[in-house]
PDB file of N, CA and C in Angstrom:
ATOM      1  N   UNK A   1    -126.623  43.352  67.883  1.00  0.00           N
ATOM      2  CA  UNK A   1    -125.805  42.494  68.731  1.00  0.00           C
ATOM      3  C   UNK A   1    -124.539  42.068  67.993  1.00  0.00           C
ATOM      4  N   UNK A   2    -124.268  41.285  66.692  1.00  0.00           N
ATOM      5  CA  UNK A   2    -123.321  41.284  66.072  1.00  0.00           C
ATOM      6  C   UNK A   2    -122.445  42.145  66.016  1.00  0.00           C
ATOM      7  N   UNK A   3    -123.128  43.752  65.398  1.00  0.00           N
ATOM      8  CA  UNK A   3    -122.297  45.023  65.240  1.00  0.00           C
ATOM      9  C   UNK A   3    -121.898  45.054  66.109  1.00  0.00           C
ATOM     10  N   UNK A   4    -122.291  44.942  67.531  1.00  0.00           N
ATOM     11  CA  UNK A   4    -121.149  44.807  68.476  1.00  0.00           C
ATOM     12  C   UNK A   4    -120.267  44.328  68.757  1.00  0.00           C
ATOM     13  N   UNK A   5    -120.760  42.572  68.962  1.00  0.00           N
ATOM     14  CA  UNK A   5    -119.215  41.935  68.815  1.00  0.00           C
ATOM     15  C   UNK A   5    -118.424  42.505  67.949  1.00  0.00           C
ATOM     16  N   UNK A   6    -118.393  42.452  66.565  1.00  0.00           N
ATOM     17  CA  UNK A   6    -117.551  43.024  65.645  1.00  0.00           C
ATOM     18  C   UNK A   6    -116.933  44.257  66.185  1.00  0.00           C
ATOM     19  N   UNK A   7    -117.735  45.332  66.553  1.00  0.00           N
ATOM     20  CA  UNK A   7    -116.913  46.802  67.143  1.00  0.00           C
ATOM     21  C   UNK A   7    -115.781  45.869  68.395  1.00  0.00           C
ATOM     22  N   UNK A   8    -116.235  45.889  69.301  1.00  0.00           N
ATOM     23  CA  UNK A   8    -115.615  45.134  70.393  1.00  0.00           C
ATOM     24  C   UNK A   8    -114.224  44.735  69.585  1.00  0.00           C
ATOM     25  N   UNK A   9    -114.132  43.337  68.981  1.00  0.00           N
ATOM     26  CA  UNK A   9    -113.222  42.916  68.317  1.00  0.00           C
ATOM     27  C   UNK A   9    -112.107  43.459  67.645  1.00  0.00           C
ATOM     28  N   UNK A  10    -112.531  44.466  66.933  1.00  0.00           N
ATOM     29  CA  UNK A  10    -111.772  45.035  66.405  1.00  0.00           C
ATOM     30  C   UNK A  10    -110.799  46.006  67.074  1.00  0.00           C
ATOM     31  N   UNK A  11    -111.724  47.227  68.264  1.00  0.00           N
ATOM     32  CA  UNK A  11    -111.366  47.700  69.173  1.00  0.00           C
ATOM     33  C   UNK A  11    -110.012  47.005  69.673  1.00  0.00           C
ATOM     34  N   UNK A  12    -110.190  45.568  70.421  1.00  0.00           N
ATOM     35  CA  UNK A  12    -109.140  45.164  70.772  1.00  0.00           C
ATOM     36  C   UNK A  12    -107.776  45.178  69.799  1.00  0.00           C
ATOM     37  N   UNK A  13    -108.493  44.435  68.278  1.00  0.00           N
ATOM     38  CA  UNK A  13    -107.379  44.215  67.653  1.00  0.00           C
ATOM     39  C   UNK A  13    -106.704  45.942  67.498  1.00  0.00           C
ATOM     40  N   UNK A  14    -106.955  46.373  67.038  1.00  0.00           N
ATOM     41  CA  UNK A  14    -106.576  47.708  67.309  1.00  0.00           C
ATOM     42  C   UNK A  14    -105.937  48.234  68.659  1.00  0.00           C
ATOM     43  N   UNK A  15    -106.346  47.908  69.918  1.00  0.00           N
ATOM     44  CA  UNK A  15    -105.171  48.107  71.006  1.00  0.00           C
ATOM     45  C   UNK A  15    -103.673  47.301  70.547  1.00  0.00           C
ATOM     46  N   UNK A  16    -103.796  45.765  70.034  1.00  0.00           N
ATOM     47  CA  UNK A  16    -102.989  45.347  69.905  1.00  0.00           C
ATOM     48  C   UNK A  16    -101.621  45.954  69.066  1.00  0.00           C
ATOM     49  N   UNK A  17    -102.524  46.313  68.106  1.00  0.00           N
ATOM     50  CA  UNK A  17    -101.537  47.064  67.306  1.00  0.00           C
ATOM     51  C   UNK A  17    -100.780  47.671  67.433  1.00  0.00           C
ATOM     52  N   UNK A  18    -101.596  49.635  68.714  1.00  0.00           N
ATOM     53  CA  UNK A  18    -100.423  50.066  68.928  1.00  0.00           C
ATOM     54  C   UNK A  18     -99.226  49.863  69.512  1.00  0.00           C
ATOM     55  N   UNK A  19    -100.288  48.641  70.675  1.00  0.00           N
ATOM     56  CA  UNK A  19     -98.952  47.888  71.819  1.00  0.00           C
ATOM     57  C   UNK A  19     -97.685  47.418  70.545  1.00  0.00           C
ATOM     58  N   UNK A  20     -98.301  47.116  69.703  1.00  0.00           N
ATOM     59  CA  UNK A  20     -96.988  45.959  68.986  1.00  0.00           C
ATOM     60  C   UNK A  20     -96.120  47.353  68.368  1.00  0.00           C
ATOM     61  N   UNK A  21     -96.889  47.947  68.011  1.00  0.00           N
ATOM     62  CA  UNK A  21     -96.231  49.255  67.094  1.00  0.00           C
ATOM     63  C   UNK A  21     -95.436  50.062  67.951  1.00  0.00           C
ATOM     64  N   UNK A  22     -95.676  50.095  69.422  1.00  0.00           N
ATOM     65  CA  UNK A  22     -94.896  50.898  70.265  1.00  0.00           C
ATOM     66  C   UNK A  22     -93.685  49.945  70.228  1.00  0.00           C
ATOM     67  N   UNK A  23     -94.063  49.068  71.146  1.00  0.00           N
ATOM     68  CA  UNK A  23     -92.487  47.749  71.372  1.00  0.00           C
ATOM     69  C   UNK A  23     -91.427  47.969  70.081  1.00  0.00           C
ATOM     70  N   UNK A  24     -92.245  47.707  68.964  1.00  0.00           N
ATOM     71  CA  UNK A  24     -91.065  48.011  67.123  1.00  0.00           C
ATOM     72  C   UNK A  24     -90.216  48.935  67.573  1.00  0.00           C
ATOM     73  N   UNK A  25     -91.236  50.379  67.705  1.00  0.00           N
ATOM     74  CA  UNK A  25     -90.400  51.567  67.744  1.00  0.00           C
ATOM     75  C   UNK A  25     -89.627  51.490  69.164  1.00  0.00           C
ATOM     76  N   UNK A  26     -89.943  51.119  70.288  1.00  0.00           N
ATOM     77  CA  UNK A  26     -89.007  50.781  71.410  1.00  0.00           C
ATOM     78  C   UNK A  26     -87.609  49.716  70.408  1.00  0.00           C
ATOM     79  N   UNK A  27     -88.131  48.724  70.104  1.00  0.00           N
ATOM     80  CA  UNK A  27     -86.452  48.340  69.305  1.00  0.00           C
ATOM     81  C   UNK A  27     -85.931  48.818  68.681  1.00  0.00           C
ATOM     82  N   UNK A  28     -86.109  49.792  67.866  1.00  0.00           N
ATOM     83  CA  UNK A  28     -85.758  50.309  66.893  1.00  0.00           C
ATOM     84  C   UNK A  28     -85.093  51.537  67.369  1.00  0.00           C
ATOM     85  N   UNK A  29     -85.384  52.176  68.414  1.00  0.00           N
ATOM     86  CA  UNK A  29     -84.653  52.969  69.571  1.00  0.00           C
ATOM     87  C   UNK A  29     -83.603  52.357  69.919  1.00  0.00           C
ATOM     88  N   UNK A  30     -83.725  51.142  70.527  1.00  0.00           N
ATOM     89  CA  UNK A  30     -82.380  50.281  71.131  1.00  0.00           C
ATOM     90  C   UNK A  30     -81.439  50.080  69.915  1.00  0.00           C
ATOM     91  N   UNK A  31     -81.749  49.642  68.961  1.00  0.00           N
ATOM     92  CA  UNK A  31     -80.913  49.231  67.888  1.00  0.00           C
ATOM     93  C   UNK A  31     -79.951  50.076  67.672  1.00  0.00           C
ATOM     94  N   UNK A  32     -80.538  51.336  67.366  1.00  0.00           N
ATOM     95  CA  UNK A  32     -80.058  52.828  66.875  1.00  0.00           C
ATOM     96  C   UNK A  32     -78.806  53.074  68.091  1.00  0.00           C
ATOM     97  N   UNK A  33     -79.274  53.262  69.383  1.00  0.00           N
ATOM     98  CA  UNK A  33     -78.369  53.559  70.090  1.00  0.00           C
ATOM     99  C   UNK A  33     -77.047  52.677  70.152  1.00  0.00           C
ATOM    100  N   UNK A  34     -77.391  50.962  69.973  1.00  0.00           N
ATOM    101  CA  UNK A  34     -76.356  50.402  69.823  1.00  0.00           C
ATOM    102  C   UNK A  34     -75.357  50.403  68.785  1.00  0.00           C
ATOM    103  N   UNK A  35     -75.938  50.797  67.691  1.00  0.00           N
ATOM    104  CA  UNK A  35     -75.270  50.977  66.841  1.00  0.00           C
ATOM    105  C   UNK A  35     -74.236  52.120  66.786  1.00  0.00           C
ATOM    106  N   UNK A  36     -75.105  53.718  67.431  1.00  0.00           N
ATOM    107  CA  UNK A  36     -74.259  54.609  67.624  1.00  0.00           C
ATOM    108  C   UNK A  36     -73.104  54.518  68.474  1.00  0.00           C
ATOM    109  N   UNK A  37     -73.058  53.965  69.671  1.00  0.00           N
ATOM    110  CA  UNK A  37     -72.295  53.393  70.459  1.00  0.00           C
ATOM    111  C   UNK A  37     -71.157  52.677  69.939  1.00  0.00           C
ATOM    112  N   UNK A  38     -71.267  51.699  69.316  1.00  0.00           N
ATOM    113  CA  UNK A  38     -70.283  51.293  68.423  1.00  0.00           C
ATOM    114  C   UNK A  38     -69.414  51.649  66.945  1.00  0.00           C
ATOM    115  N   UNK A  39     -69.829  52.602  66.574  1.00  0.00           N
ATOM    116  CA  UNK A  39     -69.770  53.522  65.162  1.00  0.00           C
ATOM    117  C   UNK A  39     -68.446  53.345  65.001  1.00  0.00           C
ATOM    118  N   UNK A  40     -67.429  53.773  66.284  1.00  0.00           N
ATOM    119  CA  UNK A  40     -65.888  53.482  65.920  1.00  0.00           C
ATOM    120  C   UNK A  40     -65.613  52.447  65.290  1.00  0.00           C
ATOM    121  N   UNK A  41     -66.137  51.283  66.373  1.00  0.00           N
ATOM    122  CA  UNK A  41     -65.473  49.538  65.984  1.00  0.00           C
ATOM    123  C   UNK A  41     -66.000  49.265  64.719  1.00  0.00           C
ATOM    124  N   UNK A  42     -66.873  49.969  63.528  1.00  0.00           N
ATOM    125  CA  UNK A  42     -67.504  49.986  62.359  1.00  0.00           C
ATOM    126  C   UNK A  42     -66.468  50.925  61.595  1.00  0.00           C
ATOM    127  N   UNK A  43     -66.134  51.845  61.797  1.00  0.00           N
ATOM    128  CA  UNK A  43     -65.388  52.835  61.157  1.00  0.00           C
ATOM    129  C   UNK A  43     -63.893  52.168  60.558  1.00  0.00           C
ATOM    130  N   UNK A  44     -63.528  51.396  61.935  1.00  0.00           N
ATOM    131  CA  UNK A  44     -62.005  51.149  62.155  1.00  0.00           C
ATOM    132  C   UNK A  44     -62.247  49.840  60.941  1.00  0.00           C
ATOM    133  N   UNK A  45     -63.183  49.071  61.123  1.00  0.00           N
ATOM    134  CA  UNK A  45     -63.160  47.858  60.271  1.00  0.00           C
ATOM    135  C   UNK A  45     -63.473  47.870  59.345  1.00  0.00           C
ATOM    136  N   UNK A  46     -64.346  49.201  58.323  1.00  0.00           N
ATOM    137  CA  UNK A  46     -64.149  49.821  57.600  1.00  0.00           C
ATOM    138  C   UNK A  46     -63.038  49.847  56.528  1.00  0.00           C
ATOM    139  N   UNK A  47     -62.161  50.689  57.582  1.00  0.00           N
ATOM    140  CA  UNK A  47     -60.629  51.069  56.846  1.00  0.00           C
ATOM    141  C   UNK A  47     -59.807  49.833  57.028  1.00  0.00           C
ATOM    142  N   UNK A  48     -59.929  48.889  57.668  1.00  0.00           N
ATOM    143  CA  UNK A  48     -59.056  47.290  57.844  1.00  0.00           C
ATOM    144  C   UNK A  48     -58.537  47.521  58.983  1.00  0.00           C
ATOM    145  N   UNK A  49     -58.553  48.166  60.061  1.00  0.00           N
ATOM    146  CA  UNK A  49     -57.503  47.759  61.220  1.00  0.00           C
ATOM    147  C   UNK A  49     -57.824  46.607  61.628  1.00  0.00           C
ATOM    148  N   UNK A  50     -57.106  46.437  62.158  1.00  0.00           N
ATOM    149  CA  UNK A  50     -57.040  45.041  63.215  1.00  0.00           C
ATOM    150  C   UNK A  50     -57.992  45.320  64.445  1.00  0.00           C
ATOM    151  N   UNK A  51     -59.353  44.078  64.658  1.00  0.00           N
ATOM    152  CA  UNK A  51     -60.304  44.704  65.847  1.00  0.00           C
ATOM    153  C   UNK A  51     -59.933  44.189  66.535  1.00  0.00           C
ATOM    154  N   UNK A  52     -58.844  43.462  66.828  1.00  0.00           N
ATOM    155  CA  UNK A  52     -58.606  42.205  68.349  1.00  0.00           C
ATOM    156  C   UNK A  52     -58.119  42.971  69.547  1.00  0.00           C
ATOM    157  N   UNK A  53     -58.939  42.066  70.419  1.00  0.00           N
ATOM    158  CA  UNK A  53     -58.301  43.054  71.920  1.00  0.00           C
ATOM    159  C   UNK A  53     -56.831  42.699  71.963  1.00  0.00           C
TER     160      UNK A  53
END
């Protein structure tokens, strides 16, 4: 009966994980793209231009 609870328990904690481990790598997707997206306005400020609209 214990060994079960314990399996059980863990089981879950273990769903949790990948859920959390997916969402990371879901941000870590977003991040990336934002960053690529912006690469110019990084480049330009880089070399010193002026970023003002």
């Amino acid at each position: 009966m214990l060994h079960q609870k314990w399996k059980d328990i863990l089981e879950v904690v273990g769903i949790f994980a990948v859920v959390a481990s997916l969402l990371f790598v879901g941000l870590q997707i977003e991040l990336s793209q934002l960053i690529a997206d912006h690469a110019d306005v990084w480049s330009e400020g880089l070399i010193g231009a002026d970023l003002s609209p």
